[in-house]
Protein backbone atom coordinates (compact mmCIF):
# COMPACT_ATOMS: atom_id res chain seq x y z
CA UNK A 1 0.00 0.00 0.00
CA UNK A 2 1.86 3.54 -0.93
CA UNK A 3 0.84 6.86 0.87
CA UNK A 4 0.00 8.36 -2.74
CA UNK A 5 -2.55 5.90 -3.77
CA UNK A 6 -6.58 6.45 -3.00
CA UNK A 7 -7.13 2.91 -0.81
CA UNK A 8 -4.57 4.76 1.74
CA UNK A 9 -5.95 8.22 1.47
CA UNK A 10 -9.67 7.58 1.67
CA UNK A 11 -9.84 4.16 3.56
CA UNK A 12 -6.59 3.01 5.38
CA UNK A 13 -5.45 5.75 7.05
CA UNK A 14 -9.53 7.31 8.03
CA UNK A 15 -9.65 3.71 9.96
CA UNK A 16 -6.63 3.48 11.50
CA UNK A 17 -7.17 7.13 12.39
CA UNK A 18 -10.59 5.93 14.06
CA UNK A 19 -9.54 3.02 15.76
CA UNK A 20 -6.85 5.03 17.61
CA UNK A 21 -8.96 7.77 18.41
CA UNK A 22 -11.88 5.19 20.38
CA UNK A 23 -9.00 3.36 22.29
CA UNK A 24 -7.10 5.60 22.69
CA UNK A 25 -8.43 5.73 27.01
CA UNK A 26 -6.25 2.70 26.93
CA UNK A 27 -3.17 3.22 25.73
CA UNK A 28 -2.24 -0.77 25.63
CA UNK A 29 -5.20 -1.08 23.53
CA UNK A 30 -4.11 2.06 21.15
CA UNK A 31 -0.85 0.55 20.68
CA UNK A 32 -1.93 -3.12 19.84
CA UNK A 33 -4.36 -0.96 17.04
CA UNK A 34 -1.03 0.65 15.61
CA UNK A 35 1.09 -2.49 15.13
CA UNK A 36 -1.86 -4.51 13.72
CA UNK A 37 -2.78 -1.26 11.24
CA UNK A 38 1.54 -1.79 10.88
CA UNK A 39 1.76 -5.05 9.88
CA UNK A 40 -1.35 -5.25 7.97
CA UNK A 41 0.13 -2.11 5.70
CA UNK A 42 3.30 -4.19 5.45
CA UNK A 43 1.65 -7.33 4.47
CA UNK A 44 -0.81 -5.69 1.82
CA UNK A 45 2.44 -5.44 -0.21
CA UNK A 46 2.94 -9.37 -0.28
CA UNK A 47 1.77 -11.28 3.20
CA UNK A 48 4.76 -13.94 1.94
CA UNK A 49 7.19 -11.49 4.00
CA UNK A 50 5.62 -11.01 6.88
CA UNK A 51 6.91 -13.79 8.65
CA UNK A 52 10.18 -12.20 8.10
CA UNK A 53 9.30 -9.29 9.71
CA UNK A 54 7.56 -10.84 12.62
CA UNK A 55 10.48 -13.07 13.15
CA UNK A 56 13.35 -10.14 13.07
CA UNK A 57 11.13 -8.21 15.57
CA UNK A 58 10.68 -11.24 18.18
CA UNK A 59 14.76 -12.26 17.84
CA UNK A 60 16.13 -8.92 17.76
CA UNK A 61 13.97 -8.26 20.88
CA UNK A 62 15.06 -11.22 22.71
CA UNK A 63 18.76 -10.39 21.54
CA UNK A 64 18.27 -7.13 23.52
CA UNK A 65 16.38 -8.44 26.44
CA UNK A 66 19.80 -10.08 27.11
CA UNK A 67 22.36 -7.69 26.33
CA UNK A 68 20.29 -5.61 28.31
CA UNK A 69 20.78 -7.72 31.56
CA UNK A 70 24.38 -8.27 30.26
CA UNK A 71 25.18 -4.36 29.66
CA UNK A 72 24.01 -4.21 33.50
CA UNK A 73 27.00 -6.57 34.98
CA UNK A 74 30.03 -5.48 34.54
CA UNK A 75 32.18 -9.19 34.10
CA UNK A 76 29.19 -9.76 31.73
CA UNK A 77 30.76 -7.80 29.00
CA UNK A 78 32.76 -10.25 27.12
CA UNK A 79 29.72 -12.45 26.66
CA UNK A 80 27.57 -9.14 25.92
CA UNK A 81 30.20 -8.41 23.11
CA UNK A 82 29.73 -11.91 21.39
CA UNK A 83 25.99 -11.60 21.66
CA UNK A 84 25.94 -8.41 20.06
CA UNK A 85 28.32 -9.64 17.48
CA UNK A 86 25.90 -12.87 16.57
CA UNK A 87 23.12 -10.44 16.63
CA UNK A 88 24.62 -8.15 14.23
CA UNK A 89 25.90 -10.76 12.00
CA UNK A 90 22.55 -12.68 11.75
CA UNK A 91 20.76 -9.13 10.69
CA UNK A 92 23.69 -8.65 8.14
CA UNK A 93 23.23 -12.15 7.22
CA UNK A 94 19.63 -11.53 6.26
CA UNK A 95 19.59 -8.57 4.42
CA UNK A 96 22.88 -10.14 2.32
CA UNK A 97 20.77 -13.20 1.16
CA UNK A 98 17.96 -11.19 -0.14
CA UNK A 99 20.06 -7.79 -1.45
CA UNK A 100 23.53 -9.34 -2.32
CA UNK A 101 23.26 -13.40 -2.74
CA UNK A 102 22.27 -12.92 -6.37
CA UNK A 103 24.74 -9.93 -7.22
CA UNK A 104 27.36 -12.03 -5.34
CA UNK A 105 26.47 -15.07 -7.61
CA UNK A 106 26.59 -13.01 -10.42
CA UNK A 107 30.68 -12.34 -9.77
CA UNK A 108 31.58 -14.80 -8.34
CA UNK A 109 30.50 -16.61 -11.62
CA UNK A 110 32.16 -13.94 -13.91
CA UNK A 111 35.23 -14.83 -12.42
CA UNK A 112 35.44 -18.60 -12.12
CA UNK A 113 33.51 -18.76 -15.10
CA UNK A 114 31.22 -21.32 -13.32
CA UNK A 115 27.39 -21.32 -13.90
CA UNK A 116 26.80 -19.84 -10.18
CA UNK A 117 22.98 -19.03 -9.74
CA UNK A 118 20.96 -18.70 -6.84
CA UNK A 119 17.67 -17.87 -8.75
CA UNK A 120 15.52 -15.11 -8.16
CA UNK A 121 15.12 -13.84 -4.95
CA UNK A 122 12.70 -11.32 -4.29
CA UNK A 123 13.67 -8.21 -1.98
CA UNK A 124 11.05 -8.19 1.00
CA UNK A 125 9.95 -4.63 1.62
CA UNK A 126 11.62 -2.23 3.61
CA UNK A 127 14.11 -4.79 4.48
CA UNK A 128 17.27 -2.60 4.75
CA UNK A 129 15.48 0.08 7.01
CA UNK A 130 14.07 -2.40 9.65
CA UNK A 131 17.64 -4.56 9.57
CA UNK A 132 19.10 -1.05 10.38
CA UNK A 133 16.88 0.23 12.54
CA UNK A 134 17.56 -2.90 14.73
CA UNK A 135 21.03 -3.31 14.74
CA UNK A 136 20.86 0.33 15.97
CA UNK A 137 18.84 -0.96 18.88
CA UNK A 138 21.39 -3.81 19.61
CA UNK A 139 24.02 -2.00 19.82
CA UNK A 140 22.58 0.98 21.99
CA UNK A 141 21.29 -2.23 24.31
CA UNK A 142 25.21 -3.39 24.61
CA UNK A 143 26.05 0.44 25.43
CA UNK A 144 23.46 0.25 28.35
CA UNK A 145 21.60 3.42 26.31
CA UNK A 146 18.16 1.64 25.84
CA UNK A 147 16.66 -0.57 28.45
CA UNK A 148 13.47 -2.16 26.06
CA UNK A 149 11.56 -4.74 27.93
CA UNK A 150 7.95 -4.52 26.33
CA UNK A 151 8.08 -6.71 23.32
CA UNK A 152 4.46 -4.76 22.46
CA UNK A 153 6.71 -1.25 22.27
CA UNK A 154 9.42 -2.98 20.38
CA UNK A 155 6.77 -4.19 17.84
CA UNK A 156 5.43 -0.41 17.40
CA UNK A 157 9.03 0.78 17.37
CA UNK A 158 9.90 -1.21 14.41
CA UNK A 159 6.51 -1.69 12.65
CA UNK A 160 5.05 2.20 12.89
CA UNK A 161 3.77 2.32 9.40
CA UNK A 162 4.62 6.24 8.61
CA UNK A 163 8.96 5.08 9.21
CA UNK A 164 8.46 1.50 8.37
CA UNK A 165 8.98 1.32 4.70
CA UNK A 166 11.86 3.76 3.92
CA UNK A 167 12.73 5.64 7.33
CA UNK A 168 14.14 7.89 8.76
CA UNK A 169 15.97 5.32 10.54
CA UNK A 170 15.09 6.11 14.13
CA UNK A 171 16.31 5.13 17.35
CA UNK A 172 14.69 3.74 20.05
CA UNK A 173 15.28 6.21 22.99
CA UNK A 174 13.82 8.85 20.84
CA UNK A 175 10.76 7.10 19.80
CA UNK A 176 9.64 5.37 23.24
CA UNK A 177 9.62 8.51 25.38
CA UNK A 178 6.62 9.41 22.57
CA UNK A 179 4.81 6.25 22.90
CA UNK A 180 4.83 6.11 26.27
CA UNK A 181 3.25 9.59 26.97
CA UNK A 182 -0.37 8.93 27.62
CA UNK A 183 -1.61 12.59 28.11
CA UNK A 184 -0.72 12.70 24.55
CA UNK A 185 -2.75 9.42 23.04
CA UNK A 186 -5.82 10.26 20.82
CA UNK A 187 -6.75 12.77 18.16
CA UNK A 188 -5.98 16.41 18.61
CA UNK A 189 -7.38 18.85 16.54
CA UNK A 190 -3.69 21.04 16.14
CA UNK A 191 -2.10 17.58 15.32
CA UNK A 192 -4.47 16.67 12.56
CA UNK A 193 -4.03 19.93 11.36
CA UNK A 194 -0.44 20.04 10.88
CA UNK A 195 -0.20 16.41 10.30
CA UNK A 196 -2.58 16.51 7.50
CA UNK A 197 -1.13 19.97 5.98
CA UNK A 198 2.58 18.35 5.74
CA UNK A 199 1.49 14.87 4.41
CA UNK A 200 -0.54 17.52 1.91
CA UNK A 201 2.53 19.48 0.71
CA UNK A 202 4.84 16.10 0.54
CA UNK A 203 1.45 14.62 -1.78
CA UNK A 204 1.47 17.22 -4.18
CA UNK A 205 5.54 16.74 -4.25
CA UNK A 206 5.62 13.26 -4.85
CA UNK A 207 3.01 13.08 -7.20
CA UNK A 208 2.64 16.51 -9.02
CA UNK A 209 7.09 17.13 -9.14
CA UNK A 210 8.61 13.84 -8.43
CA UNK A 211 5.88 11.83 -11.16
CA UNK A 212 6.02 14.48 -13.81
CA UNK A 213 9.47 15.45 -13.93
CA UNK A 214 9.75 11.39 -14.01
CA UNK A 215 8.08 10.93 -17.60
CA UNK A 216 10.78 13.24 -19.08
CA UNK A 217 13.90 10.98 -17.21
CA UNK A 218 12.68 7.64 -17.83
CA UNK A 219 13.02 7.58 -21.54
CA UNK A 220 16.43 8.96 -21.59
CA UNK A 221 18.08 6.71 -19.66
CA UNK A 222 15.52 3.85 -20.82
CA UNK A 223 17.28 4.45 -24.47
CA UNK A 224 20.43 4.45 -23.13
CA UNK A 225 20.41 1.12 -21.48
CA UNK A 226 18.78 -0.14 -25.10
CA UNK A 227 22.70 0.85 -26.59
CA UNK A 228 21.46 4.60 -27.64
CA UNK A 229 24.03 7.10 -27.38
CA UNK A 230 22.38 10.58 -25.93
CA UNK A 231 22.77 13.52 -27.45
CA UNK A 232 24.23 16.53 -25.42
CA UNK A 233 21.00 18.03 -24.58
CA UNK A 234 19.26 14.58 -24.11
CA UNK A 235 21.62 13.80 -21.84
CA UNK A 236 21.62 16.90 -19.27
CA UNK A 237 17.62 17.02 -19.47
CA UNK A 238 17.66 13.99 -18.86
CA UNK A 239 19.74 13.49 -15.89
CA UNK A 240 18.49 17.14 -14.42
CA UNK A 241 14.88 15.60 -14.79
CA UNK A 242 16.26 12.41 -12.56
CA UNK A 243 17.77 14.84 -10.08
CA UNK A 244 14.77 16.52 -9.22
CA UNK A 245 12.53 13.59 -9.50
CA UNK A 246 14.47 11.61 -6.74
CA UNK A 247 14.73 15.09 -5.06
CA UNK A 248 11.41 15.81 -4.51
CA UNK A 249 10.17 12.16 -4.45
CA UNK A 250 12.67 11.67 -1.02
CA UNK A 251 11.35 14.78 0.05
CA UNK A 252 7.81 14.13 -0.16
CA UNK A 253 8.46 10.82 1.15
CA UNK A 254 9.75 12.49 4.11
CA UNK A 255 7.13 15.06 4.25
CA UNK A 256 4.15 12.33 3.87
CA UNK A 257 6.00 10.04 6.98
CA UNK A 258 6.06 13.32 9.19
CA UNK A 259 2.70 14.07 8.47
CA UNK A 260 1.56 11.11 9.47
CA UNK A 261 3.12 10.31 12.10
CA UNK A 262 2.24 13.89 13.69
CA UNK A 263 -1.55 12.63 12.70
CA UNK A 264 -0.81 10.44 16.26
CA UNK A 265 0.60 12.56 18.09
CA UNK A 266 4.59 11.65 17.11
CA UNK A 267 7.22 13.44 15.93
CA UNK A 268 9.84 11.95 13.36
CA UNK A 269 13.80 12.96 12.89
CA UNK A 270 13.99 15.40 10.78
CA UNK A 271 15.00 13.62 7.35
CA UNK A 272 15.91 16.05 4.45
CA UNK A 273 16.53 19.34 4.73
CA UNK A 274 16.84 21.70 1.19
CA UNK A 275 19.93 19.52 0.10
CA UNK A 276 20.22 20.95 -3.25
CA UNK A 277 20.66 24.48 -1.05
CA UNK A 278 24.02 22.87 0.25
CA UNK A 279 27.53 24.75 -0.60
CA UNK A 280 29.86 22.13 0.16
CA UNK A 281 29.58 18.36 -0.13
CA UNK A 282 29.64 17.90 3.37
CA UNK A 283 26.83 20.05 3.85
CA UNK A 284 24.38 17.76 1.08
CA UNK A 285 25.16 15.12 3.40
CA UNK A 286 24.10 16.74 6.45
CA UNK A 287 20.47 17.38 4.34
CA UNK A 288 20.25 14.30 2.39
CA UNK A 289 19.03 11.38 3.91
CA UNK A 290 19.87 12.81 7.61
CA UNK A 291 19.36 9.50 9.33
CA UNK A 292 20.95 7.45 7.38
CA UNK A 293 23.96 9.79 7.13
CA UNK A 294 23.68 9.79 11.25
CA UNK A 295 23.56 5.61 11.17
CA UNK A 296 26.47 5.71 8.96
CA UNK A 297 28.65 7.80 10.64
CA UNK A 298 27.82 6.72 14.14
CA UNK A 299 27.88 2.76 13.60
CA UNK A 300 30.32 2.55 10.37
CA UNK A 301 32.60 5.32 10.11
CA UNK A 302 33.26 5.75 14.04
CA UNK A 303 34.13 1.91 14.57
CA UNK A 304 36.66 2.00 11.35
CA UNK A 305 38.63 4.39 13.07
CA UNK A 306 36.97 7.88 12.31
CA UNK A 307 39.46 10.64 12.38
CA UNK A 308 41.47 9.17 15.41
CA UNK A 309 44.11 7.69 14.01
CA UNK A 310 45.47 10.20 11.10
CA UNK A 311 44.48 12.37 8.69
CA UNK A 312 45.55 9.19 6.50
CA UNK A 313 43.35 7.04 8.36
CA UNK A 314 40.46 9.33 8.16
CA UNK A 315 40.13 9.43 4.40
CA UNK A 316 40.38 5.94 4.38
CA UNK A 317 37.33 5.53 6.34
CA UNK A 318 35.53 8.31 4.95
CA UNK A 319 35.47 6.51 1.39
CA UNK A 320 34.99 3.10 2.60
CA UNK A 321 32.26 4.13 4.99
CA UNK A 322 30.67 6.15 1.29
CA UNK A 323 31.10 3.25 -0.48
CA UNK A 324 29.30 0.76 2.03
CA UNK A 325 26.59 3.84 1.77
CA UNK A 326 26.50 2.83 -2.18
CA UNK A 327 26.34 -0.46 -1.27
CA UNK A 328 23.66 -0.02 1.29
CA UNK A 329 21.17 1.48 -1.56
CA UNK A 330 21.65 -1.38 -3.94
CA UNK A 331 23.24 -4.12 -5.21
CA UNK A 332 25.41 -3.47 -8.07
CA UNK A 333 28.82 -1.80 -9.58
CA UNK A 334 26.94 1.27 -10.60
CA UNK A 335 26.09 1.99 -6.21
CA UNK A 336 29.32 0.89 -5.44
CA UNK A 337 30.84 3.88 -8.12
CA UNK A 338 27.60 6.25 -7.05
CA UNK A 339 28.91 5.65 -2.78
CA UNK A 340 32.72 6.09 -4.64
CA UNK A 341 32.35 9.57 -6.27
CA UNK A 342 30.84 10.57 -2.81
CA UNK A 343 33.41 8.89 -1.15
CA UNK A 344 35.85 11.30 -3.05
CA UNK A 345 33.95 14.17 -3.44
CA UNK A 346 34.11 14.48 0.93
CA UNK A 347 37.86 13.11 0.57
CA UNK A 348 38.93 16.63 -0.91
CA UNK A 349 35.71 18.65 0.18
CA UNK A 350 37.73 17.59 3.90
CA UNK A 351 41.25 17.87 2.61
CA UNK A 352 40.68 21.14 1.06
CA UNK A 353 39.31 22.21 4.67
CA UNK A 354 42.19 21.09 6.11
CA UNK A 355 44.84 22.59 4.00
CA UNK A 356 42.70 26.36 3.96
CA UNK A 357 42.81 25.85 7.67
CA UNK A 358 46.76 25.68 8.25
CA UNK A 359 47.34 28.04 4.87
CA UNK A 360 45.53 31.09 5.24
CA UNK A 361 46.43 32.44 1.77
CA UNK A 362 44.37 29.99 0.01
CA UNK A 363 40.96 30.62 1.94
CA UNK A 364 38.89 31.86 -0.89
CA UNK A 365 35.63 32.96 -0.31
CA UNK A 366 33.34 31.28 -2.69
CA UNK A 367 30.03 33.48 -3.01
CA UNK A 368 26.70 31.93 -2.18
CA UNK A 369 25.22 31.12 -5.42
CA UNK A 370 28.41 29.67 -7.34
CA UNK A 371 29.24 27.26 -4.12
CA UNK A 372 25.40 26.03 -4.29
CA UNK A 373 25.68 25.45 -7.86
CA UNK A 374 29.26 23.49 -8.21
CA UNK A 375 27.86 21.01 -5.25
CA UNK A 376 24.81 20.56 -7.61
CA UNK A 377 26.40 19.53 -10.62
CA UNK A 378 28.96 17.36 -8.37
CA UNK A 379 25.53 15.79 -7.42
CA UNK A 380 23.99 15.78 -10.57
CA UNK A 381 26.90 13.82 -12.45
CA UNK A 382 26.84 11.73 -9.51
CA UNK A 383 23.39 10.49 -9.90
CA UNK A 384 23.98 9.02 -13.48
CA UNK A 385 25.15 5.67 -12.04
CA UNK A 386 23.11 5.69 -9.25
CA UNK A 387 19.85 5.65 -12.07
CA UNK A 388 21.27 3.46 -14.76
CA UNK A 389 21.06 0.38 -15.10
CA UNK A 390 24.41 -0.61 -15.76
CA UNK A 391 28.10 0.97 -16.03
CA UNK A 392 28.09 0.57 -19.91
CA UNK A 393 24.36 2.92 -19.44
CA UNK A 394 26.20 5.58 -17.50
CA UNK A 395 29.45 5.24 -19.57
CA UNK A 396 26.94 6.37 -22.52
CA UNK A 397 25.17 9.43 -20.74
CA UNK A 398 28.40 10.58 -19.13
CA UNK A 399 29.52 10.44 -23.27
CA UNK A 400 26.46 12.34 -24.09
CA UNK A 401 26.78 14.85 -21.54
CA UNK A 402 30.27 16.20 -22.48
CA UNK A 403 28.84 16.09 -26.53
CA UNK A 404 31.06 13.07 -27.94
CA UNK A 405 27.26 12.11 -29.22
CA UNK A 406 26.59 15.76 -30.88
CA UNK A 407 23.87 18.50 -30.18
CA UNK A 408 21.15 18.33 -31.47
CA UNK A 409 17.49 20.80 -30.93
CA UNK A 410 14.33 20.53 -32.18
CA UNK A 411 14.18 22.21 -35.63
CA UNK A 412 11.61 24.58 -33.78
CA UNK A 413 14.03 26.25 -31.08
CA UNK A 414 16.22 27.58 -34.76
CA UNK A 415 13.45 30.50 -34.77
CA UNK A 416 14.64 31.65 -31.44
CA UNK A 417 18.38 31.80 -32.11
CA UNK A 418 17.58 34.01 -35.52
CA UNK A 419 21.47 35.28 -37.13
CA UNK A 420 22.98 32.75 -34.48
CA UNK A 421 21.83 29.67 -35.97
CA UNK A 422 25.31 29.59 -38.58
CA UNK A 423 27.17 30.00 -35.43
CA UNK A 424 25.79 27.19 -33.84
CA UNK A 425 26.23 24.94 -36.86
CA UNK A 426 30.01 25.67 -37.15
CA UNK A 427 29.99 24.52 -33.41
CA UNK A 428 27.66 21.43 -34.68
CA UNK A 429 24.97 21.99 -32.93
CA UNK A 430 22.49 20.17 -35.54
CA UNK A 431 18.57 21.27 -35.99
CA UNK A 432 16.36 18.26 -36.50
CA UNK A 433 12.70 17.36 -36.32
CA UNK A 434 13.29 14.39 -34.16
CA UNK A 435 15.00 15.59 -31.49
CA UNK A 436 15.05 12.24 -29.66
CA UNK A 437 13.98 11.62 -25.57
CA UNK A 438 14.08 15.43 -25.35
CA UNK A 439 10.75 16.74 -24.50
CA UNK A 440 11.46 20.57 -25.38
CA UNK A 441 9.65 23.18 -24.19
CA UNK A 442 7.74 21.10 -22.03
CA UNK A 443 10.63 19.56 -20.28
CA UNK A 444 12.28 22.69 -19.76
CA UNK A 445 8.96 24.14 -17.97
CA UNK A 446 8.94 21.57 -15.70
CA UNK A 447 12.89 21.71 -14.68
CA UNK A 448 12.80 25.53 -14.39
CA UNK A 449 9.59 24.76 -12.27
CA UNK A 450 11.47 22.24 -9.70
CA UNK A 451 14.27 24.46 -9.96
CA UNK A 452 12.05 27.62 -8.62
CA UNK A 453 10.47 25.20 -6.01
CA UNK A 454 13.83 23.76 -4.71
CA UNK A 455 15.70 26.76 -4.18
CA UNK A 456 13.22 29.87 -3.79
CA UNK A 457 10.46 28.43 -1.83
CA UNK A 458 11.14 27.35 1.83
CA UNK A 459 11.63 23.82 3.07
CA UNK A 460 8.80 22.13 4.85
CA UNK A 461 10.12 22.32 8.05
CA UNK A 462 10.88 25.91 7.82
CA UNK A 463 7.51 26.65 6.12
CA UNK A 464 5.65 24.42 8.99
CA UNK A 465 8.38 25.95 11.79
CA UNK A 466 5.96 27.53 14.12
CA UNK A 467 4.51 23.90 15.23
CA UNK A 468 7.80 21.94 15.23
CA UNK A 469 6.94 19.31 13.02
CA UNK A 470 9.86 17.11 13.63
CA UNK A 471 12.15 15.90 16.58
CA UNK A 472 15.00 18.60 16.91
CA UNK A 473 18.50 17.55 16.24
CA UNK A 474 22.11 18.74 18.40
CA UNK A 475 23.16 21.82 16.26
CA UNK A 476 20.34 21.71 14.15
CA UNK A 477 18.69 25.43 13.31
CA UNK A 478 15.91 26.27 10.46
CA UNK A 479 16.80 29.66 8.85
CA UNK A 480 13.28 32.13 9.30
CA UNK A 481 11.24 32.63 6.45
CA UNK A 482 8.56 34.91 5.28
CA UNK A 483 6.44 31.97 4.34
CA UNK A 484 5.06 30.44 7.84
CA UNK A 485 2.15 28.08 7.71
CA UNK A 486 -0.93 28.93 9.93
CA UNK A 487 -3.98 27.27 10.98
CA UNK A 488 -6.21 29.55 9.42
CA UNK A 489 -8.89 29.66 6.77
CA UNK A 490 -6.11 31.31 3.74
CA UNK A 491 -4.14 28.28 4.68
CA UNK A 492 -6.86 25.41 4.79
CA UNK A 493 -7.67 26.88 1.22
CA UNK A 494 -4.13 26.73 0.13
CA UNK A 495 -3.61 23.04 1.05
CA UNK A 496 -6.69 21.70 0.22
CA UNK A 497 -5.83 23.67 -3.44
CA UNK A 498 -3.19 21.65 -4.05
CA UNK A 499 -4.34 18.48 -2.42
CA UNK A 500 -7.20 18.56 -4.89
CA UNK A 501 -3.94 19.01 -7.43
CA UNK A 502 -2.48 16.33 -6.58
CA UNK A 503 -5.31 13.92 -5.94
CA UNK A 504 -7.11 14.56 -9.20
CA UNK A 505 -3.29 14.04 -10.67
CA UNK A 506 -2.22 10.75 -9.42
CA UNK A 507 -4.07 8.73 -12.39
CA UNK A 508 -1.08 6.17 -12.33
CA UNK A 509 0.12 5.11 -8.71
CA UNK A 510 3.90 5.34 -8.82
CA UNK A 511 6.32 3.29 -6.28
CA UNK A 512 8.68 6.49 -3.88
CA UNK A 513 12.07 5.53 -5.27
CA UNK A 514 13.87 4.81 -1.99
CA UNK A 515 11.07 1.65 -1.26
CA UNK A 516 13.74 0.13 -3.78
CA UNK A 517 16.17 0.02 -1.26
């Protein structure tokens, strides 16, 4: 079941809405509602899985039942350690069979030249976030930071439908304290009104951006995995159409999750956070993905080493911990190059630091707009792998996009460049009434329309500021805007605008990118 489809809108969410509302005087009761709503929204998808999910919820909670007492007894520790390390390996275990066996196969078979198979394998749903989002909990158990012993909140923790398909990756000390708060069970009007305005504004994202920027990407890089070879401006509109389709489709992801979960009462982390506004490298991944990015450095990065031993040893870490990132989104060469160039890109965004810090006459200030717009185009090339299907695919764009495949315009756009046009054909830029997977002028509409979205209007968080929609974070701020969402009559007119939009547009239900993962 997806958040942008009309079953959800109009029937699942309305009952489970209901049901927590007349239990909610028994907050046992409330909470055996949300984990059955949980796991029924999980099994909708394919009931074949759920089993899987049941079972990784009752052995990860037993797992931490007993580091737990272990993490409590000091001359326990050694046996706490190999506990945590079975538990950690098992999870890993898991999510390797049904995201890596057949990719591993695949090698393994390339380079013995043996027929290694290990037939299809299906991914269950959501199966990276909940292994994750687990393995978190293990290890904060060992550290003596979480003390779960109510299997029932365990099941919520993991299971909450709004997080449970594609995060944010939470942690379990910042989600129980919520759960727990009875004064807060049941339906309040001012959190069904800012619940319902944010899962609104992440709607009309997903399916009015994310979906129509979508039918303008898909055929480029469709062709190019056929063998085409994109043209120059096929290419970039192309792979600009991709950016802000898995831009805004994250982003309303996020935006539908918070809403939701707000809908009860519960704030989320705070997810993604205008990562296209970033000037450095380091800042995108601050924005992007924010829990992920937290999981990554806390539990990968940190245990390699982190910056303790050597600047050396920290750029070591930094890529490999980037790369398992690729690795984490898919299986396949072209996430481990996609975690690679992001591996590099913070290797000398960090380095460069480093050596303006002891040199003081090569500090440059880079203005605003030009520091925003190199980190984009870093990100923009970087997404080619990560959307194509194969390295030979990318190999082909990346040719396209630095014209070894020509330029080529529709033969209508030759009115506009009038006494230029000769110009442009010494340069070979060719004129032709086929101008390929470019969409012209309607493309271009819709990228300079994300563009004005993404970087002139305010985030959601900053719009929706006034009502803290989301958990606050250490050293986290939200810049003031003009634009501040209300609860008054302007705004319930504005939202319910474009939630008409974007109900009367979503005449094709289309998967959120990251459930992929």
């Amino acid at each position: 079941m997806l958040f942008n489809s009309l079953p959800f809108i109009f029937l699942f969410l309305p009952a489970v809405l209901v049901g927590f509302h007349a239990l909610s005087k028994s907050p046992r009761s409330a909470m055996v509602w949300l984990v059955s709503a949980s796991l029924f929204f999980y099994a909708y998808w394919d009931w074949r899985y759920l089993p899987l999910l049941l079972a990784s919820v009752a052995v990860n909670f037993a797992l931490g039942r007993v580091l737990t007492a272990l993490s409590e007894r000091f001359a326990a520790v050694p046996v706490a350690r190999s506990i945590l390390l079975l538990g950690v390996v098992a999870n890993l275990l898991c999510l390797g069979y049904f995201k890596y066996a057949g990719f591993i196969a695949e090698n393994v078979a390339a380079i013995t030249g043996q027929d290694w198979h290990v037939g299809r394998i299906i991914l269950p749903l959501a199966i990276s976030f909940f292994t994750f989002q687990q393995i978190t909990y293990l290890i904060d158990c060992y550290k003596g930071l979480t003390k779960g012993r109510d299997p029932l909140s365990y099941a919520l923790f993991v299971c909450f439908f709004p997080q449970l398909i594609a995060g944010p990756i939470v942690h379990y000390q910042e989600m129980m304290p919520q759960f727990t708060r009875v004064r807060d069970w049941g339906l309040k009007g001012g959190n069904i009104a800012v619940g319902l305005s944010v899962f609104t504004v992440g709607l009309f994202k997903k399916v009015v951006i994310a979906d129509g920027v979508a039918a303008y990407a898909a055929p480029m890089f469709d062709a190019a995995a056929g063998g085409a070879e994109p043209t120059f401006v096929e290419a970039w509109a192309g792979v600009l159409c991709y950016a802000f389709q898995i831009y805004f489709d994250f982003s309303g992801y996020s935006d539908m999750a918070i809403g939701l979960a707000r809908m009860f009462g519960i704030r989320l982390p705070e997810n993604f956070r205008s990562p296209y506004k970033a000037k450095s490298i380091i800042e995108f991944w601050r924005h992007w993905h924010m829990t992920l990015s937290r999981f990554l450095r806390d539990y990968v990065y940190i245990p390699l080493g982190g910056n303790r031993h050597g600047s050396a040893a920290r750029y070591r870490n930094l890529l490999l911990t980037m790369v398992i990132g690729g690795i984490w989104h898919g299986a396949g060469w072209t996430f481990v190059l996609w975690g690679t160039l992001h591996g590099v890109y913070l290797l000398v965004n960090h380095l460069g630091q480093a050596i303006a810090g002891r040199r003081e006459w090569l500090r440059v200030t880079v203005p605003a707009p030009v520091a925003i717009a190199l980190t984009f185009l870093l990100v923009v090339m970087a997404w080619v792998p990560f959307r194509a299907e194969d390295i030979g695919t990318a190999g082909r764009i990346y040719a396209g996009m630095i014209g070894l495949h020509g330029v080529v315009l529709p033969e209508g756009y030759a009115g506009y460049v009038g006494p230029w046009r000769q110009l442009l054909a010494d340069l070979g830029v060719v004129f032709l009434g086929d101008a390929g997977t470019f969409g012209g002028k309607e493309q271009v509409l819709y990228l300079l329309g994300a563009a004005l979205v993404t970087w002139r209007f305010p985030n959601t968080q900053a719009l929706f500021r006034r009502y803290r929609p989301v958990l606050r974070q250490s050293g986290q701020s939200i810049a003031p805007g003009a634009l501040t969402w209300r609860p008054d009559i302007a705004w319930a007119i504005a939202v319910a605008g474009i939630g008409v939009v974007a109900i009367t547009s979503m005449t094709k239900v289309a998967e959120f990118l990251y459930f992929q993962f």
